[in-house]
Protein backbone atom coordinates (compact mmCIF):
# COMPACT_ATOMS: atom_id res chain seq x y z
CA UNK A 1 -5.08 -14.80 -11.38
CA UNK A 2 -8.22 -16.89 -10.14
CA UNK A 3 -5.73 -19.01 -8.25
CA UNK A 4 -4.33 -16.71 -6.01
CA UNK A 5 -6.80 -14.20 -5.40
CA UNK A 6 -9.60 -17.54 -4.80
CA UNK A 7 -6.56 -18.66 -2.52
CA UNK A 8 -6.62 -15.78 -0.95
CA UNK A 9 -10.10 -16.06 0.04
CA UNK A 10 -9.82 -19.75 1.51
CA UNK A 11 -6.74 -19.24 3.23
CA UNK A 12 -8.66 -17.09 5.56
CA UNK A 13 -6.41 -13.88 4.68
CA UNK A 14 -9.04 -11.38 5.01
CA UNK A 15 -9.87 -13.56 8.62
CA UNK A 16 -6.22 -12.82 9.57
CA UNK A 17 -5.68 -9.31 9.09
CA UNK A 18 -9.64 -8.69 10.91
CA UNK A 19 -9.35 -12.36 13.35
CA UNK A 20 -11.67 -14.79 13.12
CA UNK A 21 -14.96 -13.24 13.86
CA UNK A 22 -14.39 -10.20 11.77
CA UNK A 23 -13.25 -7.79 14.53
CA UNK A 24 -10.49 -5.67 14.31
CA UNK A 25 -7.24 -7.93 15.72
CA UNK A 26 -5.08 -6.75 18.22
CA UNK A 27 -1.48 -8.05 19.56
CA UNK A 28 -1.68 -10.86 22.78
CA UNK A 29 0.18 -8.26 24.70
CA UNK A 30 0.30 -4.42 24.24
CA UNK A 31 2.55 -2.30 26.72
CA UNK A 32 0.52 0.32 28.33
CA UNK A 33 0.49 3.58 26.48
CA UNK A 34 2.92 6.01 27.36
CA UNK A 35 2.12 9.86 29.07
CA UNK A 36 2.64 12.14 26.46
CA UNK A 37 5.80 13.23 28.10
CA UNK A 38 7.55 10.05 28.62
CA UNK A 39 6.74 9.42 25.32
CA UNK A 40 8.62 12.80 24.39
CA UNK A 41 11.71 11.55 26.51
CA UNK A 42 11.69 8.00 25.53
CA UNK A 43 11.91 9.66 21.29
CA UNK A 44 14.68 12.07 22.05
CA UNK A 45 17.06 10.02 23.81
CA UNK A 46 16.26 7.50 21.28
CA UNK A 47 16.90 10.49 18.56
CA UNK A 48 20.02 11.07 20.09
CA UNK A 49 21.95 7.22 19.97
CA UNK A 50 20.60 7.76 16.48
CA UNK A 51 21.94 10.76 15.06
CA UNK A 52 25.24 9.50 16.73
CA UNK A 53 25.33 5.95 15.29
CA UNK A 54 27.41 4.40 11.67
CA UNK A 55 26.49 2.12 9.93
CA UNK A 56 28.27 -1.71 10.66
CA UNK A 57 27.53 -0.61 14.62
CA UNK A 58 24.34 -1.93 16.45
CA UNK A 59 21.69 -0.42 14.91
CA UNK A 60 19.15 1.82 17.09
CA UNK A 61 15.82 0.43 16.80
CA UNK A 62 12.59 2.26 18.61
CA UNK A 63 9.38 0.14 19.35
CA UNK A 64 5.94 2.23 18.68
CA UNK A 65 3.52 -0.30 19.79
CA UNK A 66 0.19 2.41 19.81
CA UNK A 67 1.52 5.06 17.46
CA UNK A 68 2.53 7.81 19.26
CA UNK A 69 5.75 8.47 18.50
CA UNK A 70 5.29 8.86 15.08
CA UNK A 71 2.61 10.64 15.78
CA UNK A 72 3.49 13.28 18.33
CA UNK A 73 6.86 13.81 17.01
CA UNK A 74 6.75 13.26 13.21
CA UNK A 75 8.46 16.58 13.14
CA UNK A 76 11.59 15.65 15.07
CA UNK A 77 11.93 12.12 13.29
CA UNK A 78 12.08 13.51 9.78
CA UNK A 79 14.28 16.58 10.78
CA UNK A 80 16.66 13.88 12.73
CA UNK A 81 16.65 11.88 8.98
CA UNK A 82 16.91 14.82 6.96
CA UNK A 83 20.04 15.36 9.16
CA UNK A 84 21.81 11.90 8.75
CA UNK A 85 20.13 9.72 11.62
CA UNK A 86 20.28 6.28 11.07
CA UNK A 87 17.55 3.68 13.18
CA UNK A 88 14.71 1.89 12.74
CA UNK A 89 11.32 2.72 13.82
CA UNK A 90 8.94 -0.58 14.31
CA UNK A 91 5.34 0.71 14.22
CA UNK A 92 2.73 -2.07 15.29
CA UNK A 93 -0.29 0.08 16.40
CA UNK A 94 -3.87 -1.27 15.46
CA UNK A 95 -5.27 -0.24 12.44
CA UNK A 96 -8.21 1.44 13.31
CA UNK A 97 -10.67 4.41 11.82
CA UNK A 98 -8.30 7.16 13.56
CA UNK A 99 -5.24 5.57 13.02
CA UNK A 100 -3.29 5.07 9.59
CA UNK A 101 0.08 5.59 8.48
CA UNK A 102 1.24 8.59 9.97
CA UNK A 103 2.41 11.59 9.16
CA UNK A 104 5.83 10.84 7.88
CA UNK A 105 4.09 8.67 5.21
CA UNK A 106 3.74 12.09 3.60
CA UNK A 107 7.58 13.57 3.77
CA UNK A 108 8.89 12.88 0.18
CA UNK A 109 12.11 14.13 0.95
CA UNK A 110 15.71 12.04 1.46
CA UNK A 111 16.84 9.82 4.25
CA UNK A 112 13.24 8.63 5.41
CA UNK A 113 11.93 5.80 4.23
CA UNK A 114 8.27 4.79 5.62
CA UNK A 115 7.03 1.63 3.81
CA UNK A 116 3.83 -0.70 4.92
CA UNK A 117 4.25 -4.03 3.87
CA UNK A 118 0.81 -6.10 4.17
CA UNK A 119 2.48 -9.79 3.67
CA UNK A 120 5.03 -11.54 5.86
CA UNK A 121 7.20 -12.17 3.13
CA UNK A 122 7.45 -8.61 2.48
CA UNK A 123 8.32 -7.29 5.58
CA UNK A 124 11.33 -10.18 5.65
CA UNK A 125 12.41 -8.83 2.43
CA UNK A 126 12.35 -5.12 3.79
CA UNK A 127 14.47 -6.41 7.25
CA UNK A 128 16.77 -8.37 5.47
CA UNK A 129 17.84 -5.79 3.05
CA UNK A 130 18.03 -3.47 5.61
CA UNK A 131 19.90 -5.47 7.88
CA UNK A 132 22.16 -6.81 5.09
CA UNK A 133 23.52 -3.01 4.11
CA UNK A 134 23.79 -1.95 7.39
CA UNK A 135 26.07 -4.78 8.05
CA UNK A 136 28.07 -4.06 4.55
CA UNK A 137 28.58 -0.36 6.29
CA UNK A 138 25.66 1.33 4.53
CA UNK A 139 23.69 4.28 5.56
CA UNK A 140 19.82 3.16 6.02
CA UNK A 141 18.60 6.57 7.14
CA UNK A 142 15.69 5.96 9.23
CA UNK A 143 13.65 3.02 8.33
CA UNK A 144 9.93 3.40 9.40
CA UNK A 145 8.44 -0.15 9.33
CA UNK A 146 4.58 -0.20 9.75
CA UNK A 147 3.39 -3.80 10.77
CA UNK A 148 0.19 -4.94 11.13
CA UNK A 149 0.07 -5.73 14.96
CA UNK A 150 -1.58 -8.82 13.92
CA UNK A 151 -1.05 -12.31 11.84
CA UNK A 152 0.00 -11.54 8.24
CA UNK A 153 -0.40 -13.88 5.49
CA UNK A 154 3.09 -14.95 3.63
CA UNK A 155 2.52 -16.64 0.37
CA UNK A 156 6.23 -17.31 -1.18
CA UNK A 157 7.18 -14.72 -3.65
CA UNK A 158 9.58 -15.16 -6.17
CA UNK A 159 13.32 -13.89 -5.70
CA UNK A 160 12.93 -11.22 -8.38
CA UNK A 161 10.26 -9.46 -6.66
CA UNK A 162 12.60 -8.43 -4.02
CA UNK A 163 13.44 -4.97 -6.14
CA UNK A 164 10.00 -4.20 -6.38
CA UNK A 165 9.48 -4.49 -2.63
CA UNK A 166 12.71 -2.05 -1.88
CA UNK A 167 11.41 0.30 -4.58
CA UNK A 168 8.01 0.70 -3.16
CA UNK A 169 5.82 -2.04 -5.83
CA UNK A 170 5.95 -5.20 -7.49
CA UNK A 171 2.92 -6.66 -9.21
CA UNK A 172 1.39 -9.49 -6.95
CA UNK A 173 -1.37 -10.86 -9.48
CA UNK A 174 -1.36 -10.89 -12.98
CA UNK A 175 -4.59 -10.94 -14.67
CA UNK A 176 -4.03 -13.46 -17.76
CA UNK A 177 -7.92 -12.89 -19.20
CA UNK A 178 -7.59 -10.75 -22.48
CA UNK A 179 -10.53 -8.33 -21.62
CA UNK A 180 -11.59 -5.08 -23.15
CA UNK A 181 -11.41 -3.30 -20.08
CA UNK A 182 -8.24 -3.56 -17.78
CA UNK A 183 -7.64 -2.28 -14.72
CA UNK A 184 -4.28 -1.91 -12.69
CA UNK A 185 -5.01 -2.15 -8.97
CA UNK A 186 -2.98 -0.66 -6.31
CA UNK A 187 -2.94 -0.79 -2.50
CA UNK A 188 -0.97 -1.42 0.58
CA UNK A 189 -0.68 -2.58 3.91
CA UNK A 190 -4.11 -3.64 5.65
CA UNK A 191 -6.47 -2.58 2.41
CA UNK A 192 -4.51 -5.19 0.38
CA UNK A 193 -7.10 -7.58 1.26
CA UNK A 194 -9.97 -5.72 0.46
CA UNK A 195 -8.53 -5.13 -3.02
CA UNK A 196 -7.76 -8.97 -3.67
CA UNK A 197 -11.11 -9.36 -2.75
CA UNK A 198 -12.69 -6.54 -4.87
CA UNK A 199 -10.46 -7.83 -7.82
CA UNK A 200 -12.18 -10.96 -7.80
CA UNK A 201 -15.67 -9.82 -8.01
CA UNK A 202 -14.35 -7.17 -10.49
CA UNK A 203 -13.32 -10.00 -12.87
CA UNK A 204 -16.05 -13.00 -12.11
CA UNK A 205 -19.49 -10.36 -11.60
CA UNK A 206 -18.30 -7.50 -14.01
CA UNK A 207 -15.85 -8.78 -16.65
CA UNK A 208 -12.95 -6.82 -16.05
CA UNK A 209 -9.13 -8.07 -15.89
CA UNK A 210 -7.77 -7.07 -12.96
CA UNK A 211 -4.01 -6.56 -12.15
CA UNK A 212 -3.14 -6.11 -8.49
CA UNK A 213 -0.02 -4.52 -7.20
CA UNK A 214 1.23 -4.36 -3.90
CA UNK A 215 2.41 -0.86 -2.51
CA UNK A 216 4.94 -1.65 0.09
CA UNK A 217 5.66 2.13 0.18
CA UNK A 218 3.94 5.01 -1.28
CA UNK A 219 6.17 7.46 -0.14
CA UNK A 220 9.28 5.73 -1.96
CA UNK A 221 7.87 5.68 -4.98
CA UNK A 222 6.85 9.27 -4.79
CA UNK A 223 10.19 10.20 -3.53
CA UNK A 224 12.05 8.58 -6.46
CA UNK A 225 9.38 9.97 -8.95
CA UNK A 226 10.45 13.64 -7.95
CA UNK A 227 13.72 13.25 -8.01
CA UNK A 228 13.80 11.25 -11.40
CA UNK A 229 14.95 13.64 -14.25
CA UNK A 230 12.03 12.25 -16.61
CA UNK A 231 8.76 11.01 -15.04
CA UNK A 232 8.79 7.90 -17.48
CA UNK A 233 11.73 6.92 -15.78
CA UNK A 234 10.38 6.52 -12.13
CA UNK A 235 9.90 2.93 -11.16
CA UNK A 236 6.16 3.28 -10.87
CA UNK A 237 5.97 4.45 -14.57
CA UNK A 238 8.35 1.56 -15.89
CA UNK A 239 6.10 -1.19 -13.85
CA UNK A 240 2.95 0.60 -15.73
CA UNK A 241 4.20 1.23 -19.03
CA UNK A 242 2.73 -1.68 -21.00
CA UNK A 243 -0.16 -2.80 -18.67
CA UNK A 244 -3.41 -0.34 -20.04
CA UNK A 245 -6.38 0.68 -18.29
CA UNK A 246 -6.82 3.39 -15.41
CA UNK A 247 -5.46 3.04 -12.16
CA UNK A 248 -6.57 2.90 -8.81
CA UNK A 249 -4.30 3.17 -6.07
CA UNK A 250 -5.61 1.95 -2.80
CA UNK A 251 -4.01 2.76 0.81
CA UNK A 252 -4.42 2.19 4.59
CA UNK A 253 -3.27 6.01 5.19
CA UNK A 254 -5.29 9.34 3.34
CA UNK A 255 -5.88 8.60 0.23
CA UNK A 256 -3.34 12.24 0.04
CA UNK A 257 -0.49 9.96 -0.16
CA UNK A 258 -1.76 7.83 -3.09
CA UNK A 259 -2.44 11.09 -5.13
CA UNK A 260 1.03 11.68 -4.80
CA UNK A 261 1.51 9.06 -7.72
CA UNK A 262 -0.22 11.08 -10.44
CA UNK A 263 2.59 13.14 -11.76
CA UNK A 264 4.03 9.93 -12.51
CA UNK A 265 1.48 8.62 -14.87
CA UNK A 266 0.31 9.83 -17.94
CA UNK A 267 -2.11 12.58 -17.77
CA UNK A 268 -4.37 10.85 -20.24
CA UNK A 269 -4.76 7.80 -17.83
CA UNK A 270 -7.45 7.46 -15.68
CA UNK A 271 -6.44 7.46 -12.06
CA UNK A 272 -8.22 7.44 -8.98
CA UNK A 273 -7.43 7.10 -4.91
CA UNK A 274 -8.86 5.52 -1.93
CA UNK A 275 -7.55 6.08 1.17
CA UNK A 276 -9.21 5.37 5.18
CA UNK A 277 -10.27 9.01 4.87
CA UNK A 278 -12.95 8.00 2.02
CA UNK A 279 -14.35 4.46 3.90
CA UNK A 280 -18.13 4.95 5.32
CA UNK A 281 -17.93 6.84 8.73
CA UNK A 282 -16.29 4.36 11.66
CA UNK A 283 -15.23 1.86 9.06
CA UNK A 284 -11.76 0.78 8.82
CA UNK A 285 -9.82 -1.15 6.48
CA UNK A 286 -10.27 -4.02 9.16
CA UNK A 287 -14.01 -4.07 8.64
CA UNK A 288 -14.14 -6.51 5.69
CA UNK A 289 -17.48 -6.31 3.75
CA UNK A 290 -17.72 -2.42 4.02
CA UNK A 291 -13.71 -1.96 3.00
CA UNK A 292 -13.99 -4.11 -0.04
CA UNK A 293 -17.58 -2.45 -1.25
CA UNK A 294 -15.56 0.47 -1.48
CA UNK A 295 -13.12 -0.91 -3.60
CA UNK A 296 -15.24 -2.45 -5.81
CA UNK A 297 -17.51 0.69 -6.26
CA UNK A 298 -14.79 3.49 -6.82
CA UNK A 299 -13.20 0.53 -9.30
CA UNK A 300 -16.26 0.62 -11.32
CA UNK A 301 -16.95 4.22 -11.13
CA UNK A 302 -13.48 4.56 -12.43
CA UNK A 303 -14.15 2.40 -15.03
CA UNK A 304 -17.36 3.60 -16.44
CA UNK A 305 -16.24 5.67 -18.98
CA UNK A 306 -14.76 2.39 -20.51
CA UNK A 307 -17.27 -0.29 -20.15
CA UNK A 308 -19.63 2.44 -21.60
CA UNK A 309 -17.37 2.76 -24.80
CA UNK A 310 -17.60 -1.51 -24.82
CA UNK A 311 -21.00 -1.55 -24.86
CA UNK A 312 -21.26 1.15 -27.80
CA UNK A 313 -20.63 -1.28 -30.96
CA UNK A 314 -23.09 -3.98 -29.10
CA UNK A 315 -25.93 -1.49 -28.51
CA UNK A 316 -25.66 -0.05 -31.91
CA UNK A 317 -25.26 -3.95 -33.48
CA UNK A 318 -28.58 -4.84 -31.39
CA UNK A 319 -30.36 -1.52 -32.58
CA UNK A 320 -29.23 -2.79 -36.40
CA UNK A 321 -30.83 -6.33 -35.81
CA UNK A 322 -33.94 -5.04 -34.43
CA UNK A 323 -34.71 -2.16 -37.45
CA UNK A 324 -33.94 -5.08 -39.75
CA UNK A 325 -36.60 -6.79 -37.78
CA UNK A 326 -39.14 -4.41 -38.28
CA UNK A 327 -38.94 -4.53 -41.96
């Protein structure tokens, strides 16, 4: 685990999803924003090639460089998927205190499918799936692809994490230490970084083992979660089964759409969120230091109650040496 997250850390990743001086990153070249009502026009004629397209045909795709379509007409995209639409929606607006994932990061429901990838590689994966049923003359529904508008990291993944990225997680670091406390780390899209980071002052200042997962899609795991007969048998509850220790799930979006994840866990299990929504005032996932102090600080609050229950036998075996002292 040391390897990749301390790799992490000299590879710059943090510097590429902020840029180099720490400051949020934004595209060379951003088309002007729209009026509200072109916007409006450009979505709906957009809407319509895409409620009339099949799948093997050229597939509709709609470019959201600042956000506001998704935004001002989250309504008509998920009614439009609900219906049978079929398109795909590239969103590449900054990250930014007022802007996360938007609104349709919180419909649960059938033929929408919103994921945030944080790595290159995942976002590759994503596409080529995509692309690959389409071609095979495979509904897609509509495909809302959040990309960071800047450089993103892409560390090569092995093959048989591809599932995990459809399905919505995969585990990205596995925490080899045998520790007494053990905690499974969640997050996605730009507050992946901030959680790699936190994980490794978890495990080298606190002595915890720390697994980290990436969320590519919070919403698809949710989804498949309520529609699973048997909450053990949702994806996210098969990936957690035998790693212990609570969970915190970390996102770029309200931390609303992590808490969407609890009814898949066991109710004895510690769990936790973070989402933009709970960063210090006019931080954003972008800001480095104050994004991963946040991490690391709801991490250990969550895991209090356990490192308290470690230190029980040692206080009581140091309280033993020192009556025997006395005598």
């Amino acid at each position: 685990m040391a390897g990749l997250l301390e790799h992490s850390r000299q590879a710059g990743w943090a510097q590429r999803w902020s840029g180099p001086d720490g400051a949020a990153a934004t595209p060379a070249a951003t088309p002007p924003r729209e009026s509200p009502a072109a916007c409006l026009a450009r979505i709906e004629s957009w809407l319509t090639l895409a409620r009339a397209t099949q799948p093997g045909t050229a597939l509709p795709i709609l470019h959201d460089p600042h956000g506001q379509a998704v935004w001002r007409a989250s309504d008509l995209l998920a009614e439009a998927a609900h219906a049978g639409a079929q398109g795909l929606i590239l969103d590449t607006a900054p990250c930014t205190p007022s802007h996360g994932p938007t609104p349709l990061a919180l419909d649960t429901h059938g033929g929408l499918h919103v994921y945030t990838p944080a790595l290159a590689t995942e976002a590759t994966t994503l596409l080529t799936q995509a692309l690959q049923r389409w071609q095979q003359g495979q509904a897609i529904g509509l495909l809302h692809l959040r990309v960071l508008p800047h450089a993103m990291p892409a560390p090569s993944l092995p093959r048989s994490f591809a599932a995990g990225i459809v399905h919505g997680l995969y585990p990205l670091v596995a925490d080899p230490a045998e520790r007494a406390v053990r905690l499974q780390l969640l997050a996605s899209g730009a507050s992946l970084s901030a959680a790699l980071d936190a994980a490794l002052l978890l495990r080298e200042r606190h002595g915890l083992a720390v697994d980290v997962w990436s969320v590519t899609s919070y919403t698809a795991l949710a989804h498949e979660a309520r529609q699973t007969r048997l909450p053990a048998d949702a994806w996210l509850a098969r990936q957690l089964v035998h790693p212990t220790g609570p969970v915190l799930a970390v996102t770029d979006g309200p931390g609303l759409i992590a808490q969407a994840l609890r009814p898949a866990l066991s109710g004895e299990r510690a769990f936790a969120t973070l989402g933009h929504d709970d960063l210090p005032a006019g931080c954003a996932w972008t800001d480095f230091a104050p994004a991963t102090q946040a991490v690391l600080d709801t991490a250990l609050g969550l895991c209090a109650p356990d490192l308290r229950a470690q230190d029980t036998p040692r206080q009581q075996r140091l309280a033993a040496w020192a009556s025997m002292g006395s005598l």
